[in-house]
PDB file of N, CA and C in Angstrom:
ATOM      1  N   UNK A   1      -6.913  22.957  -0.099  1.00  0.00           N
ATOM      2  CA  UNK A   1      -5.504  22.598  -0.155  1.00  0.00           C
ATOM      3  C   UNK A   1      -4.685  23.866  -0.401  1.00  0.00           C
ATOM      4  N   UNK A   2      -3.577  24.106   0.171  1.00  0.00           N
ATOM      5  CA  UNK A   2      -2.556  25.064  -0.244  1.00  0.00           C
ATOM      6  C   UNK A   2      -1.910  24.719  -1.462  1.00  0.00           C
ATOM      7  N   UNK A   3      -0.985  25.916  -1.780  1.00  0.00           N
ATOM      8  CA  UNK A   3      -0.321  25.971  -3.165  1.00  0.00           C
ATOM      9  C   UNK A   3       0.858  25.055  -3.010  1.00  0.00           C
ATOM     10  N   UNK A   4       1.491  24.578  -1.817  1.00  0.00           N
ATOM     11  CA  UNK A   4       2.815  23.715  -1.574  1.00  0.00           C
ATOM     12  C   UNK A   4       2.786  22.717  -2.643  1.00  0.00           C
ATOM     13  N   UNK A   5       3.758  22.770  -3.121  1.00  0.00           N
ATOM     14  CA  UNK A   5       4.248  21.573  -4.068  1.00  0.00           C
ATOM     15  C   UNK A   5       4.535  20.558  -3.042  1.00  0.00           C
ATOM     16  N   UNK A   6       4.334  19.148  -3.437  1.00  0.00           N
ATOM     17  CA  UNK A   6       4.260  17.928  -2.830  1.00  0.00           C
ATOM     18  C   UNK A   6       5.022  16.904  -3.726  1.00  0.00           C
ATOM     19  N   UNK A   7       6.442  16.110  -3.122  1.00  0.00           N
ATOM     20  CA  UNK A   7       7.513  15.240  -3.503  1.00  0.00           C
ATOM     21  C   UNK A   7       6.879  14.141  -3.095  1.00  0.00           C
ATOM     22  N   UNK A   8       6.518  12.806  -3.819  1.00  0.00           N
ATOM     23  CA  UNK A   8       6.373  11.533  -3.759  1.00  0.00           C
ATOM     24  C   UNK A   8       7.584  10.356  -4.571  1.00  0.00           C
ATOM     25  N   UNK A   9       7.734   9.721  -4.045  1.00  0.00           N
ATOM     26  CA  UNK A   9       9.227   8.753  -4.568  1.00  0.00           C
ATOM     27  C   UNK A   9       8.288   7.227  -4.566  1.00  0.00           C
ATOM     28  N   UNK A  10       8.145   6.575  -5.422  1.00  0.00           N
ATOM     29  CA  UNK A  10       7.103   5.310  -5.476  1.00  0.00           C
ATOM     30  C   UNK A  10       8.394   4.058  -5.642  1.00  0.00           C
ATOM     31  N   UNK A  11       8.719   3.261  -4.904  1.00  0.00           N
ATOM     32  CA  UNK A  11      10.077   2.424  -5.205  1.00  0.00           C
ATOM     33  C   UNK A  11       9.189   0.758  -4.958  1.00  0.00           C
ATOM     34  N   UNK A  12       8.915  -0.051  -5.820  1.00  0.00           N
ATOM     35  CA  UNK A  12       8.912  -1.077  -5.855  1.00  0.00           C
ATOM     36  C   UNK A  12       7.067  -1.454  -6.022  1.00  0.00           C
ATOM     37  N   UNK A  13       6.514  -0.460  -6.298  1.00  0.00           N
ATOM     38  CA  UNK A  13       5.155  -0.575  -7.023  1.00  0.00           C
ATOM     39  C   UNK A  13       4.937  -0.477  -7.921  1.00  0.00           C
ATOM     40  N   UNK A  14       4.719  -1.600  -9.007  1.00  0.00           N
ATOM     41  CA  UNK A  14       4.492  -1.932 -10.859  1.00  0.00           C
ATOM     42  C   UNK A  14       3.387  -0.970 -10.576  1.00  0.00           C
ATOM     43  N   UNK A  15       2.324  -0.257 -10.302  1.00  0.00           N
ATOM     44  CA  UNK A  15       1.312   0.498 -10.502  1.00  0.00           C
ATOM     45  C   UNK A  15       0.923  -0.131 -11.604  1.00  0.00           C
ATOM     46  N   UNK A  16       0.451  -1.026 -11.393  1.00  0.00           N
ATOM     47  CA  UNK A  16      -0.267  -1.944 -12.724  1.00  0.00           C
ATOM     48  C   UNK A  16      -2.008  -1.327 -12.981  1.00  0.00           C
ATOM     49  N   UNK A  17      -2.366  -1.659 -14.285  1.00  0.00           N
ATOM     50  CA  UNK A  17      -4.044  -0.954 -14.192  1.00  0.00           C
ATOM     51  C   UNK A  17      -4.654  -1.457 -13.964  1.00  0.00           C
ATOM     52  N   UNK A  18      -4.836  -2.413 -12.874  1.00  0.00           N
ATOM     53  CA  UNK A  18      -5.770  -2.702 -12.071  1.00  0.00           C
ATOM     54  C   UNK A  18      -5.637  -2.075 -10.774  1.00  0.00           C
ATOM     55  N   UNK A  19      -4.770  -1.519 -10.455  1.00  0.00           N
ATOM     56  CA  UNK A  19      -4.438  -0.608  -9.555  1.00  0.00           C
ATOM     57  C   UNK A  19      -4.878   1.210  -9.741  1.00  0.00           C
ATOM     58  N   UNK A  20      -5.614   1.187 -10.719  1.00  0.00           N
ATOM     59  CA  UNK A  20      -5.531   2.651 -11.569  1.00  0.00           C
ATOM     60  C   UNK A  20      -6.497   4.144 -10.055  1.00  0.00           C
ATOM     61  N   UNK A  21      -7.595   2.693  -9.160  1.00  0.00           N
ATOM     62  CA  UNK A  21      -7.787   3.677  -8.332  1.00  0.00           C
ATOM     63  C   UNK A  21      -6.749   3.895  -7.105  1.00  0.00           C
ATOM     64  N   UNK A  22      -5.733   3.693  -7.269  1.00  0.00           N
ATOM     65  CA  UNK A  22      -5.044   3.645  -5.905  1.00  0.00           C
ATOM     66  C   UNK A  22      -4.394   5.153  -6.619  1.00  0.00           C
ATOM     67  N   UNK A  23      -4.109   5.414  -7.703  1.00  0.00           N
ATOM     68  CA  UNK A  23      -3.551   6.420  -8.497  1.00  0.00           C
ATOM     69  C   UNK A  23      -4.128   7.503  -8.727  1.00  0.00           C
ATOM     70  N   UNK A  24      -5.995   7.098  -8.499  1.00  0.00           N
ATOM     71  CA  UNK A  24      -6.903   8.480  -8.214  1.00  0.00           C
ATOM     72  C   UNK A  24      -6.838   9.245  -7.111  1.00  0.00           C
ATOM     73  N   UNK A  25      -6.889   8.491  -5.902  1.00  0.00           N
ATOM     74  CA  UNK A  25      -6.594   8.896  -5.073  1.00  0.00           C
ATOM     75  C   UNK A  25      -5.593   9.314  -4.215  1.00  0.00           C
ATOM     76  N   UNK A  26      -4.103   8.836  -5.330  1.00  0.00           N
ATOM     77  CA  UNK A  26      -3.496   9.788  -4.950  1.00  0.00           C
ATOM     78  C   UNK A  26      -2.901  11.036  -5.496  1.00  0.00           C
ATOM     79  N   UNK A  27      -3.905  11.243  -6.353  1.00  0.00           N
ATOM     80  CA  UNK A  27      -3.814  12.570  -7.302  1.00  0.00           C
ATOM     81  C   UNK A  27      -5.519  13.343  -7.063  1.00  0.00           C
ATOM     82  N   UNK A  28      -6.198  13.138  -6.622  1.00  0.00           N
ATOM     83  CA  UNK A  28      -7.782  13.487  -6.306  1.00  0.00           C
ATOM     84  C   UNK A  28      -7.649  14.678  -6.077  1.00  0.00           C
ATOM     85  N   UNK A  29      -6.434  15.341  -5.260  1.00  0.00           N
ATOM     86  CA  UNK A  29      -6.290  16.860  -4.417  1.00  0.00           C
ATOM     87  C   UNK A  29      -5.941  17.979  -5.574  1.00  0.00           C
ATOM     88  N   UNK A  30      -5.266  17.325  -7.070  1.00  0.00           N
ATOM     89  CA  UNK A  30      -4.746  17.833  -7.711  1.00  0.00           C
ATOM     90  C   UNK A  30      -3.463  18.381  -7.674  1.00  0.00           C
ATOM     91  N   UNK A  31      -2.601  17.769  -6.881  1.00  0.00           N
ATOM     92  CA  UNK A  31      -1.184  18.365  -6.247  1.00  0.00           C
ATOM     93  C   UNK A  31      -0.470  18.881  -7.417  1.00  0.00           C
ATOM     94  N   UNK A  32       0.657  19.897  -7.190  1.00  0.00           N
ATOM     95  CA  UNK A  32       1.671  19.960  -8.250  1.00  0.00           C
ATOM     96  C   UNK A  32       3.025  19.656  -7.598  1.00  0.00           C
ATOM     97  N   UNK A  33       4.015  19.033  -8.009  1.00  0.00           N
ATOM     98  CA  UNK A  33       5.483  18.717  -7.608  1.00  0.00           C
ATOM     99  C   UNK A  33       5.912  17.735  -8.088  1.00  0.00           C
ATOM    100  N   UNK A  34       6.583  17.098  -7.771  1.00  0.00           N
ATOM    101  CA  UNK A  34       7.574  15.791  -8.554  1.00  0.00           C
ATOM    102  C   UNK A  34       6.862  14.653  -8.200  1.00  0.00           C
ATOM    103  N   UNK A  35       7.238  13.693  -8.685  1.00  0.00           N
ATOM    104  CA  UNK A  35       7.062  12.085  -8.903  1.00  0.00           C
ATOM    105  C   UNK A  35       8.518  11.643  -9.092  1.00  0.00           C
ATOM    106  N   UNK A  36       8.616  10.706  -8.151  1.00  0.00           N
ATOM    107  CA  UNK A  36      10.161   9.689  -9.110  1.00  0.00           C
ATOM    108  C   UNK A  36       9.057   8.298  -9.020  1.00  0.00           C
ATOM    109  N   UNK A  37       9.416   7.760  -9.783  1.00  0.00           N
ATOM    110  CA  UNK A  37       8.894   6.403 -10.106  1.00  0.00           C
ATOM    111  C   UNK A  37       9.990   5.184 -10.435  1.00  0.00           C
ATOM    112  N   UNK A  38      10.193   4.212  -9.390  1.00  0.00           N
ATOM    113  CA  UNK A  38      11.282   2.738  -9.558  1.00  0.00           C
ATOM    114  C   UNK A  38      10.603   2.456 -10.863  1.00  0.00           C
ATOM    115  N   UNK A  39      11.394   1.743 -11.614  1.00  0.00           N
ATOM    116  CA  UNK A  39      11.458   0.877 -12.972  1.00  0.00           C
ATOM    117  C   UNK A  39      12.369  -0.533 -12.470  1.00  0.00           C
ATOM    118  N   UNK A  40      12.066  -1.569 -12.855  1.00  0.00           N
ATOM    119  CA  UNK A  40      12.419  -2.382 -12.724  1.00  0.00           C
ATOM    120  C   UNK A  40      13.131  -3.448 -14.446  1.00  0.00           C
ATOM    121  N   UNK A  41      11.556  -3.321 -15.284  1.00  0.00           N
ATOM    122  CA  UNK A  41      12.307  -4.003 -16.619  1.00  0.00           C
ATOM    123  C   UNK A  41      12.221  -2.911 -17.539  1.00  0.00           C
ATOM    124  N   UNK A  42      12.307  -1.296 -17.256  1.00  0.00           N
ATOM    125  CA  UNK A  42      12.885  -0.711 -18.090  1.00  0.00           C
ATOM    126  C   UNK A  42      11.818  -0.866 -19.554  1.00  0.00           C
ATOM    127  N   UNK A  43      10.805  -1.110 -19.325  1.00  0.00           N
ATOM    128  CA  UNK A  43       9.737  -1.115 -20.236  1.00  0.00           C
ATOM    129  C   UNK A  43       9.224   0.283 -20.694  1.00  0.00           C
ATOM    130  N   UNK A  44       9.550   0.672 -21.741  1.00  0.00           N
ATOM    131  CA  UNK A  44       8.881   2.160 -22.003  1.00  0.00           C
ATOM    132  C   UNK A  44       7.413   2.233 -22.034  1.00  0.00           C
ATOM    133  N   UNK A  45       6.982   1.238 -22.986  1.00  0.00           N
ATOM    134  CA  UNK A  45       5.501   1.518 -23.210  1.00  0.00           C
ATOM    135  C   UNK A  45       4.776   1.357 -21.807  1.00  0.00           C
ATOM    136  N   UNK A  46       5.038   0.531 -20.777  1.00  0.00           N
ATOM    137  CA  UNK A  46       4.458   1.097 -19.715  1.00  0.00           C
ATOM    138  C   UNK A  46       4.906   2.045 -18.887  1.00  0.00           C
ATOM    139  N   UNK A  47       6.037   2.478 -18.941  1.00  0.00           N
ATOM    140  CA  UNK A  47       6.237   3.802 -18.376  1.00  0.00           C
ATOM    141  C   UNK A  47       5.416   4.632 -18.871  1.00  0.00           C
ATOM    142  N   UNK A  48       5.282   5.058 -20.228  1.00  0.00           N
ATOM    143  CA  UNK A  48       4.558   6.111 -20.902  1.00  0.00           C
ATOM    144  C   UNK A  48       2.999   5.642 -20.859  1.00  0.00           C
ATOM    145  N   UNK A  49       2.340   4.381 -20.641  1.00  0.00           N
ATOM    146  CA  UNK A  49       1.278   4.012 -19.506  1.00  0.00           C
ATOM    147  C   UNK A  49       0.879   5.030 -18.276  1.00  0.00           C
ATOM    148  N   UNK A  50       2.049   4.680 -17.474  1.00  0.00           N
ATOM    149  CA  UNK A  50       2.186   5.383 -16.350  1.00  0.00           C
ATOM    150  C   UNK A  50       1.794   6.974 -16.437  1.00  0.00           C
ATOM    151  N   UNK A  51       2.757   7.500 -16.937  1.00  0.00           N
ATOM    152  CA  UNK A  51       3.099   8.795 -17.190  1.00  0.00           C
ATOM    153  C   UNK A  51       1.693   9.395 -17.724  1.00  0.00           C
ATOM    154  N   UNK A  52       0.894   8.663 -18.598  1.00  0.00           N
ATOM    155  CA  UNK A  52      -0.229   9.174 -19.532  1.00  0.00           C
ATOM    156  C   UNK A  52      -0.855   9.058 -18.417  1.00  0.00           C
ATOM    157  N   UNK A  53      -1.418   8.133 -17.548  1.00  0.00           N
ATOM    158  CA  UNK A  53      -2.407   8.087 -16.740  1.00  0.00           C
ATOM    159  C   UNK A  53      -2.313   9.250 -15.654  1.00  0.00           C
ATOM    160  N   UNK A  54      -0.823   9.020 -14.603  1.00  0.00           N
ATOM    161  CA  UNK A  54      -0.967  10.422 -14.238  1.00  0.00           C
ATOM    162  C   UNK A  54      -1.137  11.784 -14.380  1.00  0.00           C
ATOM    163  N   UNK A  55      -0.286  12.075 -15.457  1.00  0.00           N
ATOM    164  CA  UNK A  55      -0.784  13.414 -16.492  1.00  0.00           C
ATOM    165  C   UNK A  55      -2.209  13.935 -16.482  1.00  0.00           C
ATOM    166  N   UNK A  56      -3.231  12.535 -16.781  1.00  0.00           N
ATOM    167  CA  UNK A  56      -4.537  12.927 -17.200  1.00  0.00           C
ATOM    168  C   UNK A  56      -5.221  13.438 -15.873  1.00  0.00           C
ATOM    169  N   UNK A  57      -4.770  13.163 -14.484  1.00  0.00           N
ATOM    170  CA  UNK A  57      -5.190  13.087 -13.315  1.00  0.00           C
ATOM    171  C   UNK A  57      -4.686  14.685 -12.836  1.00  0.00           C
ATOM    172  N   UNK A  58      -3.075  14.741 -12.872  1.00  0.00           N
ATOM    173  CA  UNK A  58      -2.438  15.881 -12.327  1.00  0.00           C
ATOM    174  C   UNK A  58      -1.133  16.318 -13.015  1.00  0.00           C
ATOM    175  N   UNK A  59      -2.020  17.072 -14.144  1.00  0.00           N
ATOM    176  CA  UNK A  59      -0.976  17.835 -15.619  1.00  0.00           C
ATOM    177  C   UNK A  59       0.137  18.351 -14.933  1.00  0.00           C
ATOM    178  N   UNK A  60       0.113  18.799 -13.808  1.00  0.00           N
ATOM    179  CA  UNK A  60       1.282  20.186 -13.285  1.00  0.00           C
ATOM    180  C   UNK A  60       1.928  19.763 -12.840  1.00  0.00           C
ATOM    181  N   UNK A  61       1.928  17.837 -12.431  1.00  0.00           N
ATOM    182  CA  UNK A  61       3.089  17.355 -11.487  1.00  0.00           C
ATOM    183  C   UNK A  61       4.088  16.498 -12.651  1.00  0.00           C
ATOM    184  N   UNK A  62       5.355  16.645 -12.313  1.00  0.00           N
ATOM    185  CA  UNK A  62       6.758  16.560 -13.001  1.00  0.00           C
ATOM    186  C   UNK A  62       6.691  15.105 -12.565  1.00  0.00           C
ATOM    187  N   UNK A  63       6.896  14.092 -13.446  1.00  0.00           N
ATOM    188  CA  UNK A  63       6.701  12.986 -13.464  1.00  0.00           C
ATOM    189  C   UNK A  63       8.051  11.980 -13.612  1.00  0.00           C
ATOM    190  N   UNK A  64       9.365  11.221 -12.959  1.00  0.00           N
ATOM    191  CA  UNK A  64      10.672  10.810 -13.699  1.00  0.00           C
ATOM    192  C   UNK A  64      10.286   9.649 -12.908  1.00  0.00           C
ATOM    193  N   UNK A  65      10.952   8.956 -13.956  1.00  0.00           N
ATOM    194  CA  UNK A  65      11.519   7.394 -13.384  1.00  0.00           C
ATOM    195  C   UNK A  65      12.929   6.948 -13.569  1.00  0.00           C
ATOM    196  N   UNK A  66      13.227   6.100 -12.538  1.00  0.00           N
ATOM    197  CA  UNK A  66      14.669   5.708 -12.387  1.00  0.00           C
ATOM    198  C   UNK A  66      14.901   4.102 -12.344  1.00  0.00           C
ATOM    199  N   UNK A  67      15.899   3.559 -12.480  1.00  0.00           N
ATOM    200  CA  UNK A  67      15.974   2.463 -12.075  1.00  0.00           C
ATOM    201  C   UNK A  67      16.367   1.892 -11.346  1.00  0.00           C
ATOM    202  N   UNK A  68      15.734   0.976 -10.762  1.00  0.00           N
ATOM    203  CA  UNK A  68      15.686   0.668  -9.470  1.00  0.00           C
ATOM    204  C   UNK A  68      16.799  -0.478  -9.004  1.00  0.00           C
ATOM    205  N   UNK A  69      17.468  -0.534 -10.061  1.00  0.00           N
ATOM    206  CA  UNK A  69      18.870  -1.496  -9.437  1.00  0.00           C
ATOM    207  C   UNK A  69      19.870  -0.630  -9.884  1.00  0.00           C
ATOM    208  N   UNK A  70      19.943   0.754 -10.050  1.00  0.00           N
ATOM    209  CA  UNK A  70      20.824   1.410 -10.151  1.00  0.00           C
ATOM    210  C   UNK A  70      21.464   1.818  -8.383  1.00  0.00           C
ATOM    211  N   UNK A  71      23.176   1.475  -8.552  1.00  0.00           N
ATOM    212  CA  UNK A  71      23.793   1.998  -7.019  1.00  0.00           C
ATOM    213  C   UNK A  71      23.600   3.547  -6.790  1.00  0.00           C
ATOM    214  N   UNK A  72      22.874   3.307  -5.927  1.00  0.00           N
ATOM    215  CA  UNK A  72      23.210   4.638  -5.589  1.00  0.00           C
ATOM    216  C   UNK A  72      21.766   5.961  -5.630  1.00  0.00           C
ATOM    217  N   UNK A  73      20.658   5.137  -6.056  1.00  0.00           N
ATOM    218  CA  UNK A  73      19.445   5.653  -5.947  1.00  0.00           C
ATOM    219  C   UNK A  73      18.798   6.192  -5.178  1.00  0.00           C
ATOM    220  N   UNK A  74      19.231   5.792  -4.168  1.00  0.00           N
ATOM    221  CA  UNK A  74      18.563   6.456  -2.711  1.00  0.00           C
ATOM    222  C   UNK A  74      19.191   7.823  -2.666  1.00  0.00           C
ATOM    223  N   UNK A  75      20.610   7.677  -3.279  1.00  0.00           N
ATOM    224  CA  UNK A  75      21.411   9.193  -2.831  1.00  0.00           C
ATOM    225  C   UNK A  75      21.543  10.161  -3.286  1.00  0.00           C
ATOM    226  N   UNK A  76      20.424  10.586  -3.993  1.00  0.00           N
ATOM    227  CA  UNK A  76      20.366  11.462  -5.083  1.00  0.00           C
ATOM    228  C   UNK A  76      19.408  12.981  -4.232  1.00  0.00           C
ATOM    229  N   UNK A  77      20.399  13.927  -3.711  1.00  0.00           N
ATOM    230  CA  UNK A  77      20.141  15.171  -3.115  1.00  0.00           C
ATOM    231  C   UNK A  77      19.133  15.636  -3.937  1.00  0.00           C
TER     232      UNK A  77
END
């Protein structure tokens, strides 16, 4: 793999942990770059779920979540 940082935007997948290998594989390469992640009920403890699990997979990638009934989400340059 090259050094390119790699942008992923995840909008309307709870990434629930039964889902945890769909999350290996898409961190397996070890990428570094951003994550945005949809939120829907604004639940911290599974955000920080989230966040812990990817971390443990791929430390170097920048991890945010947004919410997903916020106007105007898509338009963020």
């Amino acid at each position: 793999m090259n050094n390119a940082k790699t942008n992923l935007v995840i909008y309307g997948w709870g990434i629930g942990k039964q889902e945890s290998h769909l999350v290996d594989q898409i961190f397996k390469h070890k990428l570094s770059g951003k994550i945005a992640i949809s939120t829907y009920s604004k639940d911290q403890s599974e955000c920080h779920r989230i966040y812990t699990e990817i971390n443990k997979l791929a430390p170097q990638v920048e991890v945010e979540f947004f919410d997903s009934q916020s106007s105007g989400c898509w338009n963020n340059p």
